[in-house]
PDB file of N, CA and C in Angstrom:
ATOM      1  N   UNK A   1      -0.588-248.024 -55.420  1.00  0.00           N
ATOM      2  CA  UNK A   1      -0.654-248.355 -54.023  1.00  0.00           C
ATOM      3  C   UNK A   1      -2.123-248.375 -53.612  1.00  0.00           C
ATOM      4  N   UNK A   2      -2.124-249.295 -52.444  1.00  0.00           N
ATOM      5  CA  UNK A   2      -3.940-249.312 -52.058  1.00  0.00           C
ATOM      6  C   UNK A   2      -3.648-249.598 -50.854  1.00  0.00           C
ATOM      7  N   UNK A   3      -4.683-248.582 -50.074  1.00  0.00           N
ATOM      8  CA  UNK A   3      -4.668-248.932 -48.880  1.00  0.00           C
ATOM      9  C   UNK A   3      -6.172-248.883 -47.937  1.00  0.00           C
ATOM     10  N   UNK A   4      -5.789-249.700 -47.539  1.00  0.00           N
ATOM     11  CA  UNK A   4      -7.040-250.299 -46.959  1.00  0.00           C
ATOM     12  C   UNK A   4      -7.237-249.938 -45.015  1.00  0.00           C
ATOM     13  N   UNK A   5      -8.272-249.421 -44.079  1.00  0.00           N
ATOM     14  CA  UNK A   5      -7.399-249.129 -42.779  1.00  0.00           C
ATOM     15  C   UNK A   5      -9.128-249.632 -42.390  1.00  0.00           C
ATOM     16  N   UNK A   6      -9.350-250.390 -40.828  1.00  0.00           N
ATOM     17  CA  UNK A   6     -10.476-249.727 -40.457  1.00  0.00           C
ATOM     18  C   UNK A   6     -10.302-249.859 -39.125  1.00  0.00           C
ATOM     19  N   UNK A   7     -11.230-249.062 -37.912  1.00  0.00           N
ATOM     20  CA  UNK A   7     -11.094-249.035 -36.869  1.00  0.00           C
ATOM     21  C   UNK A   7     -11.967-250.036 -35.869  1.00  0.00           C
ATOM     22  N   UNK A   8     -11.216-250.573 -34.382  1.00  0.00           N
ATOM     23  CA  UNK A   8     -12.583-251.028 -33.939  1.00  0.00           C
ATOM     24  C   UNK A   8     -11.862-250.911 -32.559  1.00  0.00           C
ATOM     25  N   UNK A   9     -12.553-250.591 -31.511  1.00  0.00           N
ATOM     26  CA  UNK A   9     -11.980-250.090 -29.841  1.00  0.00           C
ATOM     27  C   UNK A   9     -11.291-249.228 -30.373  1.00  0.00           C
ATOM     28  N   UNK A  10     -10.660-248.061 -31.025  1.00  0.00           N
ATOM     29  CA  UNK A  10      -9.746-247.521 -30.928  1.00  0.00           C
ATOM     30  C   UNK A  10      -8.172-248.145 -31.791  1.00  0.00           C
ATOM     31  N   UNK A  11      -8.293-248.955 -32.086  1.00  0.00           N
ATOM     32  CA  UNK A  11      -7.732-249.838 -32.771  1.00  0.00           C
ATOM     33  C   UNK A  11      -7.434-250.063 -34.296  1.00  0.00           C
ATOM     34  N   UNK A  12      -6.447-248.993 -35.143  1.00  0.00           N
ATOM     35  CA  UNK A  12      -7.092-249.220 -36.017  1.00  0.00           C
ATOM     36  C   UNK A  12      -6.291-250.476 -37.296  1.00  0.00           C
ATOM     37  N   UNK A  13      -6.101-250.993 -37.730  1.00  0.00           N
ATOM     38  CA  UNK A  13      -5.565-251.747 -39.124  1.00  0.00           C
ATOM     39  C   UNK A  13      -5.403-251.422 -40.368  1.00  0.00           C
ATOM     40  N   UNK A  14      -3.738-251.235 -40.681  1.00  0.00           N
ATOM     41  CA  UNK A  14      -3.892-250.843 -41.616  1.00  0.00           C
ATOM     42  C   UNK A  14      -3.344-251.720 -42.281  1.00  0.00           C
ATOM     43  N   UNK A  15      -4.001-251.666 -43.700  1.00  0.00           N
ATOM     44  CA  UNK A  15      -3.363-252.925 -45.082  1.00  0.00           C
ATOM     45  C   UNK A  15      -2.564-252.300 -46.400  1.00  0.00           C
ATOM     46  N   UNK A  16      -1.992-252.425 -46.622  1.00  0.00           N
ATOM     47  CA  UNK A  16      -1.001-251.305 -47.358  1.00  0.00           C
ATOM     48  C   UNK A  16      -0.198-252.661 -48.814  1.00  0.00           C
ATOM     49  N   UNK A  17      -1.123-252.598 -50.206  1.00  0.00           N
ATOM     50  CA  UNK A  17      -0.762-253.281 -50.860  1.00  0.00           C
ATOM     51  C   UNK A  17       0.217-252.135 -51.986  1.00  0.00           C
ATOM     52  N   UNK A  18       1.240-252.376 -51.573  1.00  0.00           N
ATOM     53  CA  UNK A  18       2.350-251.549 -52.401  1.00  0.00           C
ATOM     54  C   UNK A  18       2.343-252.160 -53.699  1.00  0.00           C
ATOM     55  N   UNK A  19       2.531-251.252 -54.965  1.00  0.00           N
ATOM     56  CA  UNK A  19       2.443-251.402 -56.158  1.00  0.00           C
ATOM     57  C   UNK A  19       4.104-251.262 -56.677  1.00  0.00           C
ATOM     58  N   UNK A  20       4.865-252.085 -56.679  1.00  0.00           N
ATOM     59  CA  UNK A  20       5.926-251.937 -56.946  1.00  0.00           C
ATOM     60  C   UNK A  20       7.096-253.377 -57.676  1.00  0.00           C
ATOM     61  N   UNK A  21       7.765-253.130 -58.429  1.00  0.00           N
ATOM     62  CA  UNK A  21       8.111-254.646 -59.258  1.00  0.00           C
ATOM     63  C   UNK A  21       9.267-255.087 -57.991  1.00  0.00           C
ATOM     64  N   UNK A  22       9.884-254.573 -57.337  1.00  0.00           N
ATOM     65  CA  UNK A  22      11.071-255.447 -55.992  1.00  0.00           C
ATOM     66  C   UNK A  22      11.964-256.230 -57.061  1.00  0.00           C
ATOM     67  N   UNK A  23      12.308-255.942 -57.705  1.00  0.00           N
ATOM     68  CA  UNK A  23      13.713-256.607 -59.154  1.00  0.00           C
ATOM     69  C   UNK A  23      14.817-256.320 -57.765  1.00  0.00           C
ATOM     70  N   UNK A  24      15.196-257.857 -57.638  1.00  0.00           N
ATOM     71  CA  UNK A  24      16.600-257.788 -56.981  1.00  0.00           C
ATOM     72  C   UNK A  24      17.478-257.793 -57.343  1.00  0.00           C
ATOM     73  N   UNK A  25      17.474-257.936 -58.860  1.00  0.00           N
ATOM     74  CA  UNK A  25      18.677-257.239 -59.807  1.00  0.00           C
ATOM     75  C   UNK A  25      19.963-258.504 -59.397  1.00  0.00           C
ATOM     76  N   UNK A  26      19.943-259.089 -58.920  1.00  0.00           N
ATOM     77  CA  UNK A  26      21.195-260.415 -58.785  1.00  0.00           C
ATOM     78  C   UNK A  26      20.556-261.682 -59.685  1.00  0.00           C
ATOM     79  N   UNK A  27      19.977-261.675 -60.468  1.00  0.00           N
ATOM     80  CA  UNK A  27      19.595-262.687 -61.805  1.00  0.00           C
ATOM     81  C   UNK A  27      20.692-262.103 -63.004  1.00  0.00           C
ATOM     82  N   UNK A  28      21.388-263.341 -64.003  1.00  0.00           N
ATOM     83  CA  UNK A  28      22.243-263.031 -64.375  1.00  0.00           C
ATOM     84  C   UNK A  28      21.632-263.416 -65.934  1.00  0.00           C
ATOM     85  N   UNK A  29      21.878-262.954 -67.052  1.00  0.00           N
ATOM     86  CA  UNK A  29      21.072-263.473 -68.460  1.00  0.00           C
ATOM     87  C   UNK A  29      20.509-262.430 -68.994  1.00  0.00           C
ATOM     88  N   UNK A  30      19.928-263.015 -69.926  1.00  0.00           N
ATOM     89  CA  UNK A  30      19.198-262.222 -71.154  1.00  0.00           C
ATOM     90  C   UNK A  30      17.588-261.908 -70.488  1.00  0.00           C
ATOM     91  N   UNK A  31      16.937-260.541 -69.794  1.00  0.00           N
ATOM     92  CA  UNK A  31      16.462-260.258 -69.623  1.00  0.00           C
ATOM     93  C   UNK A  31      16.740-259.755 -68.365  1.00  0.00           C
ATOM     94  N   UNK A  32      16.977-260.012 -67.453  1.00  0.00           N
ATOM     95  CA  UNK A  32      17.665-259.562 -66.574  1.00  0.00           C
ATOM     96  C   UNK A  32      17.619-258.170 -66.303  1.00  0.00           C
ATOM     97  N   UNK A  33      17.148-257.608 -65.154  1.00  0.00           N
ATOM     98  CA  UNK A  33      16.771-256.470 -65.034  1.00  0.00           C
ATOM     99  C   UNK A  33      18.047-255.996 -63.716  1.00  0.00           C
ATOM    100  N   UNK A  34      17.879-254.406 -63.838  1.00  0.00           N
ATOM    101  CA  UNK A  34      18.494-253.853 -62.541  1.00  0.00           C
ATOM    102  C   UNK A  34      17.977-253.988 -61.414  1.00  0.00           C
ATOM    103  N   UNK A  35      18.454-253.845 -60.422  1.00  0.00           N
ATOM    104  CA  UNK A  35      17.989-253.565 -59.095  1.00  0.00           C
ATOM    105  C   UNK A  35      16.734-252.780 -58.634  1.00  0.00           C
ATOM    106  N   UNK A  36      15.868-253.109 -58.748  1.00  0.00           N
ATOM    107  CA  UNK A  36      14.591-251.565 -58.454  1.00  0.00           C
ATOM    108  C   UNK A  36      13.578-252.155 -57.451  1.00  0.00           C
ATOM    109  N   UNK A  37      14.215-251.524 -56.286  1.00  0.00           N
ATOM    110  CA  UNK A  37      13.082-251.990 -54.642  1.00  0.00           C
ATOM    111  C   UNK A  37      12.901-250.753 -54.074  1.00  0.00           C
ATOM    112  N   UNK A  38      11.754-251.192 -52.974  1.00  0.00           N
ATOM    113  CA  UNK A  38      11.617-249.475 -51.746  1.00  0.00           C
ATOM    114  C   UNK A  38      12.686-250.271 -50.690  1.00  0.00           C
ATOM    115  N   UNK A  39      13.369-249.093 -50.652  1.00  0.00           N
ATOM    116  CA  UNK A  39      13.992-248.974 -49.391  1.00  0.00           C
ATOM    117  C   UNK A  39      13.775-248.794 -48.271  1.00  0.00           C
ATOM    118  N   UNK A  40      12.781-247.710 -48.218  1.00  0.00           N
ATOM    119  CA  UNK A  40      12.552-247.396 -47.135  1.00  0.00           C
ATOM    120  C   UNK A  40      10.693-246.600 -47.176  1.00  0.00           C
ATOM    121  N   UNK A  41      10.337-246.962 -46.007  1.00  0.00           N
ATOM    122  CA  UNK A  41       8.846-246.972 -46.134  1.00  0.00           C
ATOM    123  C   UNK A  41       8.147-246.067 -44.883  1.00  0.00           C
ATOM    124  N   UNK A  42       7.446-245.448 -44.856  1.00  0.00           N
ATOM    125  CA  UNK A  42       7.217-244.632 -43.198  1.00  0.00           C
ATOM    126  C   UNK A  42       5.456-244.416 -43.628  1.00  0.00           C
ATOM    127  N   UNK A  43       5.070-244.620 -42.522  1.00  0.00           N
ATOM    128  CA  UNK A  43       3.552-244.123 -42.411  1.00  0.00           C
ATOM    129  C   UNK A  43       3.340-243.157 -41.600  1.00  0.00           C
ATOM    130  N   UNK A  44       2.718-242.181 -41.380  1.00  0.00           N
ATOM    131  CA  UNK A  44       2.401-240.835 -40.840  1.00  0.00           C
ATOM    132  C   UNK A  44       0.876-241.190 -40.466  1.00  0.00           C
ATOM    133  N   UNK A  45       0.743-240.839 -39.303  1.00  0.00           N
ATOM    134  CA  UNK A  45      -1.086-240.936 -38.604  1.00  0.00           C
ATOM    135  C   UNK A  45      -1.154-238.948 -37.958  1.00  0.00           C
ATOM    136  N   UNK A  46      -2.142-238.503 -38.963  1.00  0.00           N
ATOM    137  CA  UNK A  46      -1.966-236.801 -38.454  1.00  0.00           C
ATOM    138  C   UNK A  46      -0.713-236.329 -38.721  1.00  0.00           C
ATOM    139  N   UNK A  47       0.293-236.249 -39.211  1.00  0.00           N
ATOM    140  CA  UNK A  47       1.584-235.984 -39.171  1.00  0.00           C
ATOM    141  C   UNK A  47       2.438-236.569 -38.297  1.00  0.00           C
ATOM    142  N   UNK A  48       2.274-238.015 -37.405  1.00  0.00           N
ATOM    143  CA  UNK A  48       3.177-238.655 -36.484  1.00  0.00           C
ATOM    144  C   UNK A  48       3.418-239.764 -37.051  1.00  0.00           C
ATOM    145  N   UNK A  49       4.767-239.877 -37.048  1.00  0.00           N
ATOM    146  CA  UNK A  49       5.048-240.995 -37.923  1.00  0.00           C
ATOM    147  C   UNK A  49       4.739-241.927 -36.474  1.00  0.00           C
ATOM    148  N   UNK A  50       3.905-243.652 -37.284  1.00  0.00           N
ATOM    149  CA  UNK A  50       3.582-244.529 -36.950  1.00  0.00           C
ATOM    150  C   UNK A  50       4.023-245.723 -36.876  1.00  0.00           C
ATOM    151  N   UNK A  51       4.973-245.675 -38.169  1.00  0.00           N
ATOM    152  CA  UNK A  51       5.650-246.872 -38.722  1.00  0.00           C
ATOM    153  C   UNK A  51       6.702-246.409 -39.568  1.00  0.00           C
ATOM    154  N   UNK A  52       7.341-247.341 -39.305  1.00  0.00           N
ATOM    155  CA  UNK A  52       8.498-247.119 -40.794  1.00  0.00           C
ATOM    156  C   UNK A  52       9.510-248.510 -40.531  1.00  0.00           C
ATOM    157  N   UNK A  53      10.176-248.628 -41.721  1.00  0.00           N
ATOM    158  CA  UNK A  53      11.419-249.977 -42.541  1.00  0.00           C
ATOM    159  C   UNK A  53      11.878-249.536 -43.288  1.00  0.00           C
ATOM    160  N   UNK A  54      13.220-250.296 -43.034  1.00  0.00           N
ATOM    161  CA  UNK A  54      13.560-250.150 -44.175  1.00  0.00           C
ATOM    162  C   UNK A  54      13.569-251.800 -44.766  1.00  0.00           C
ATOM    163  N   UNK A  55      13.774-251.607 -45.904  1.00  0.00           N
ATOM    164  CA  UNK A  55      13.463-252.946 -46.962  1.00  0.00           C
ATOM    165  C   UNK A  55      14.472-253.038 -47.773  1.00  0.00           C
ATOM    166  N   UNK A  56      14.621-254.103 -48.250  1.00  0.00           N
ATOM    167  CA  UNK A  56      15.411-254.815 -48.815  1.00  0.00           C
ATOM    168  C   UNK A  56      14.555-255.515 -50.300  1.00  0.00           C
ATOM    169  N   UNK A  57      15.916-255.878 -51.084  1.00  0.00           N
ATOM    170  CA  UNK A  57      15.058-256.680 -52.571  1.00  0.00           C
ATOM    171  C   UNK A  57      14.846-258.126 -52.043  1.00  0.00           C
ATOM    172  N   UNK A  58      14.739-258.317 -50.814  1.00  0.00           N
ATOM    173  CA  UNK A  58      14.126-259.701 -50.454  1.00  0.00           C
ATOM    174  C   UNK A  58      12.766-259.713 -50.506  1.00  0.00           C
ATOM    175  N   UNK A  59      12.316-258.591 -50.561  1.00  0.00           N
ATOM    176  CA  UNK A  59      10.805-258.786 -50.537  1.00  0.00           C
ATOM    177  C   UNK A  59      10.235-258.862 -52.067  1.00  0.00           C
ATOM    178  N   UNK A  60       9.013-260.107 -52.240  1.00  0.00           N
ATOM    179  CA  UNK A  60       8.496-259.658 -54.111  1.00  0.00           C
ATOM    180  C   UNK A  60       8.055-258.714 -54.114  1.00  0.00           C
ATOM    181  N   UNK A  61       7.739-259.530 -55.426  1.00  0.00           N
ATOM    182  CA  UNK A  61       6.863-257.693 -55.924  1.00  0.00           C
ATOM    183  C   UNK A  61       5.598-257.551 -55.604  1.00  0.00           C
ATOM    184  N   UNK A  62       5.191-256.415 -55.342  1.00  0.00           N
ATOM    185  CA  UNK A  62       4.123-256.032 -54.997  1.00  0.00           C
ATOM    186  C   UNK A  62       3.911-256.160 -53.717  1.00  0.00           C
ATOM    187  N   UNK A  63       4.466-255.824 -52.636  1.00  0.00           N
ATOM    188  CA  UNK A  63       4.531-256.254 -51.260  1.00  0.00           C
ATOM    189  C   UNK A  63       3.064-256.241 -50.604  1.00  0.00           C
ATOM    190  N   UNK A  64       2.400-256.624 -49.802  1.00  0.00           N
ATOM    191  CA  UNK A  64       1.428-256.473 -48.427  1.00  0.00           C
ATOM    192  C   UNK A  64       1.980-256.455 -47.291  1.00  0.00           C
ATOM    193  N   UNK A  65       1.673-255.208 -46.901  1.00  0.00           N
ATOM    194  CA  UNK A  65       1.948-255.333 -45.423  1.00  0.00           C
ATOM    195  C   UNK A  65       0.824-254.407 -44.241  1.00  0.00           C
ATOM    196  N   UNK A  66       0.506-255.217 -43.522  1.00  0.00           N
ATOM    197  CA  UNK A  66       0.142-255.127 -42.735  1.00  0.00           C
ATOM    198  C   UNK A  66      -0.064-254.731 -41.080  1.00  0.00           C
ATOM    199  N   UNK A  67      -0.202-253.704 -40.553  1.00  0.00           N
ATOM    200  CA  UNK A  67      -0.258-253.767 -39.168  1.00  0.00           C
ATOM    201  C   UNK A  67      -0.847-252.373 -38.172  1.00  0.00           C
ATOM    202  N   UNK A  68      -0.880-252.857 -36.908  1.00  0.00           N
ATOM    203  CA  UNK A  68      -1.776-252.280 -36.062  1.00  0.00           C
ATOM    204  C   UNK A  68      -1.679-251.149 -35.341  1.00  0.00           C
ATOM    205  N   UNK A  69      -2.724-250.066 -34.675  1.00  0.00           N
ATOM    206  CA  UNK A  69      -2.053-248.976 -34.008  1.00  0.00           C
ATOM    207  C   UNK A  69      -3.194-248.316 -33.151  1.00  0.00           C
ATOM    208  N   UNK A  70      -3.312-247.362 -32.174  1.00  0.00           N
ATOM    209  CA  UNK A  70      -4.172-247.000 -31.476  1.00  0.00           C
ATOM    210  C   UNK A  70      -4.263-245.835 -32.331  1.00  0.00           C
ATOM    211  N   UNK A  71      -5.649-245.754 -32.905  1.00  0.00           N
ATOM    212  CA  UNK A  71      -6.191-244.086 -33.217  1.00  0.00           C
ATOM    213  C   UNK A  71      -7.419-244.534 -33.395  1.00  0.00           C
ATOM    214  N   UNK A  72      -7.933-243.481 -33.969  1.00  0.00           N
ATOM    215  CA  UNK A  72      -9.592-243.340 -34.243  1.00  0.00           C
ATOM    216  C   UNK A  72      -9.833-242.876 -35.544  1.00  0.00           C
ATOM    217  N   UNK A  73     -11.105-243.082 -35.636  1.00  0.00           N
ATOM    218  CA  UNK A  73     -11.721-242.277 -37.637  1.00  0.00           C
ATOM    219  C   UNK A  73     -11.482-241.317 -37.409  1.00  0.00           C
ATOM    220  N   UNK A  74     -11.405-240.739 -38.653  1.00  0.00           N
ATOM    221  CA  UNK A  74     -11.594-239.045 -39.056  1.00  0.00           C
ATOM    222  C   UNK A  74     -10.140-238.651 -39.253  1.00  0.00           C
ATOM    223  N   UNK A  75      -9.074-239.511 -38.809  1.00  0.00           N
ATOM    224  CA  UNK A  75      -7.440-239.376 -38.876  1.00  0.00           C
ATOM    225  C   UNK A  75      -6.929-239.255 -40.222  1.00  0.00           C
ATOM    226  N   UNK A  76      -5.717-239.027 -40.876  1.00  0.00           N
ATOM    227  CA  UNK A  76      -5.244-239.025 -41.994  1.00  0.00           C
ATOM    228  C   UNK A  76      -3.897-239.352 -42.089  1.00  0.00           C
ATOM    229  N   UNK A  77      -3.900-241.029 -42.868  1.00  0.00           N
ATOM    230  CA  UNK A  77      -2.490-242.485 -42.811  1.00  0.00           C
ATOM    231  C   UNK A  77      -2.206-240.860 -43.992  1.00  0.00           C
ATOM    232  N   UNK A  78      -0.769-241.154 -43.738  1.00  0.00           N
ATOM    233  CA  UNK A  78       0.237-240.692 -45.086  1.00  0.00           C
ATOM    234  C   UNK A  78       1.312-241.574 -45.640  1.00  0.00           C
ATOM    235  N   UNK A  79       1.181-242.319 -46.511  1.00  0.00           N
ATOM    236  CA  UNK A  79       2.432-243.267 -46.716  1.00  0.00           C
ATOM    237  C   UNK A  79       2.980-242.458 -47.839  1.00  0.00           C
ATOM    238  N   UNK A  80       4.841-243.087 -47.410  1.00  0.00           N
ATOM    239  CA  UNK A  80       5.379-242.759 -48.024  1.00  0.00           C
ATOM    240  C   UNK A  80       6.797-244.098 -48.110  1.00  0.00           C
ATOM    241  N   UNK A  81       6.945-243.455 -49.464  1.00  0.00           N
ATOM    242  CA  UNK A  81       8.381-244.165 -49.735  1.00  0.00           C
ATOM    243  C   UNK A  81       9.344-243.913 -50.378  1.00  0.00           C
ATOM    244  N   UNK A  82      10.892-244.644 -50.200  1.00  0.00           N
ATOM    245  CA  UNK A  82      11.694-244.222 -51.544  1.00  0.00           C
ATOM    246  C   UNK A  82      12.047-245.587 -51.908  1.00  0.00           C
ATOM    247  N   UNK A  83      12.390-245.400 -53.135  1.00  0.00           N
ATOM    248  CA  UNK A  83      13.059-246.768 -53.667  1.00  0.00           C
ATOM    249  C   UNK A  83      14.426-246.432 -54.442  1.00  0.00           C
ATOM    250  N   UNK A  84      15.250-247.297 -54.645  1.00  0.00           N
ATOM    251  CA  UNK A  84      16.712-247.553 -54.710  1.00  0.00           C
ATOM    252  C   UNK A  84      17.096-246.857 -55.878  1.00  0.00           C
ATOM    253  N   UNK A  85      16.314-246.280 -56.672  1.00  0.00           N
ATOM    254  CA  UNK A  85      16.384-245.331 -57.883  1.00  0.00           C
ATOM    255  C   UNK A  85      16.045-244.012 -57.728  1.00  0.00           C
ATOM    256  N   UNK A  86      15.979-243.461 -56.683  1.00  0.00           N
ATOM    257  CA  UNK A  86      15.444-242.376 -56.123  1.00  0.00           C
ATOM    258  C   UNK A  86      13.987-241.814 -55.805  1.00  0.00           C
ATOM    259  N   UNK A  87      13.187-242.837 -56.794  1.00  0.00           N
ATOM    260  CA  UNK A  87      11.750-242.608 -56.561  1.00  0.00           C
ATOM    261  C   UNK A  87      10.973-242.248 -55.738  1.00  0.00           C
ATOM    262  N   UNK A  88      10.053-241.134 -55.194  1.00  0.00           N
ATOM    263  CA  UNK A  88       9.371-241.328 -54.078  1.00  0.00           C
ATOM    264  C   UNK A  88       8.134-241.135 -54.347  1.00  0.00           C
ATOM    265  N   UNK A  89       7.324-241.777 -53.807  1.00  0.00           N
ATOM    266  CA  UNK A  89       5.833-242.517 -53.720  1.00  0.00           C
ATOM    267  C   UNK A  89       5.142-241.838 -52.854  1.00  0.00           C
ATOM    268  N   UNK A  90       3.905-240.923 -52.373  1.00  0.00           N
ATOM    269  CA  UNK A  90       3.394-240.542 -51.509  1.00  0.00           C
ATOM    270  C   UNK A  90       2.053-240.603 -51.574  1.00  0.00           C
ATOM    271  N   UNK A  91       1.312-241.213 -50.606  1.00  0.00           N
ATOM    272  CA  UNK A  91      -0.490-241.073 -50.989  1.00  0.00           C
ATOM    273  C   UNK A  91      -1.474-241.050 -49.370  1.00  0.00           C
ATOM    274  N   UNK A  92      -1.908-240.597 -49.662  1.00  0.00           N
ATOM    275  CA  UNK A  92      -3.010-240.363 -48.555  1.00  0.00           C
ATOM    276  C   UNK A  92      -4.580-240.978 -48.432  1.00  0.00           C
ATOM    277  N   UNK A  93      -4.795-241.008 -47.010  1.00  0.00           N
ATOM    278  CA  UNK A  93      -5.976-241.917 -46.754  1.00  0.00           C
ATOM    279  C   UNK A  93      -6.730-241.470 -45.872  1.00  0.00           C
ATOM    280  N   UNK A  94      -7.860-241.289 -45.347  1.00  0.00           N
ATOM    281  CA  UNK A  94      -8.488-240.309 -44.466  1.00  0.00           C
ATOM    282  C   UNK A  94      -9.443-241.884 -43.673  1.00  0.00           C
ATOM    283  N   UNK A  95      -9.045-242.008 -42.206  1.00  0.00           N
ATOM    284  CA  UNK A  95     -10.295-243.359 -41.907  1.00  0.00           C
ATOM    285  C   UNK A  95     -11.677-242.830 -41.435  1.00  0.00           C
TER     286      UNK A  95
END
């Protein structure tokens, strides 16, 4: 996962390139993989959650996503996730 955030007025952006394969597992054949997506996704600013989805295997792999929020530097993004195999993903970012 990589994440990218910066501030300007108070304003800050965050870019959040998730590292993940999104196999929608409905391809039928010789190679053919299971199902393996995030379900569900939440961002934390200081411990307040900011954002969150849930997701679906409609999305590819490796998702970007993007978007906006009122804070300032010196804050700390917490993303987190699970995916459809129980996995959970957690990483931190300080702006």
């Amino acid at each position: 996962m990589k994440i990218k955030a910066s501030e300007e007025n108070g304003i800050v952006t965050v870019q959040l390139f998730l590292n993940h394969p999104m196999v929608p597992g409905r391809i039928c054949g010789p190679g053919a993989g299971e199902a393996d997506f995030i379900q569900q996704l939440e961002v934390r600013y200081d411990g307040e959650r900011i954002f969150s989805a849930d997701l679906s295997d409609a999305l590819s792999r490796d998702p970007f996503l993007r978007f906006r929020f009122n804070g300032a530097r010196g804050g700390q993004l917490e993303v987190l996730w699970r995916d459809n195999q129980g996995r959970d993903r957690r990483e931190l970012h300080r702006l």
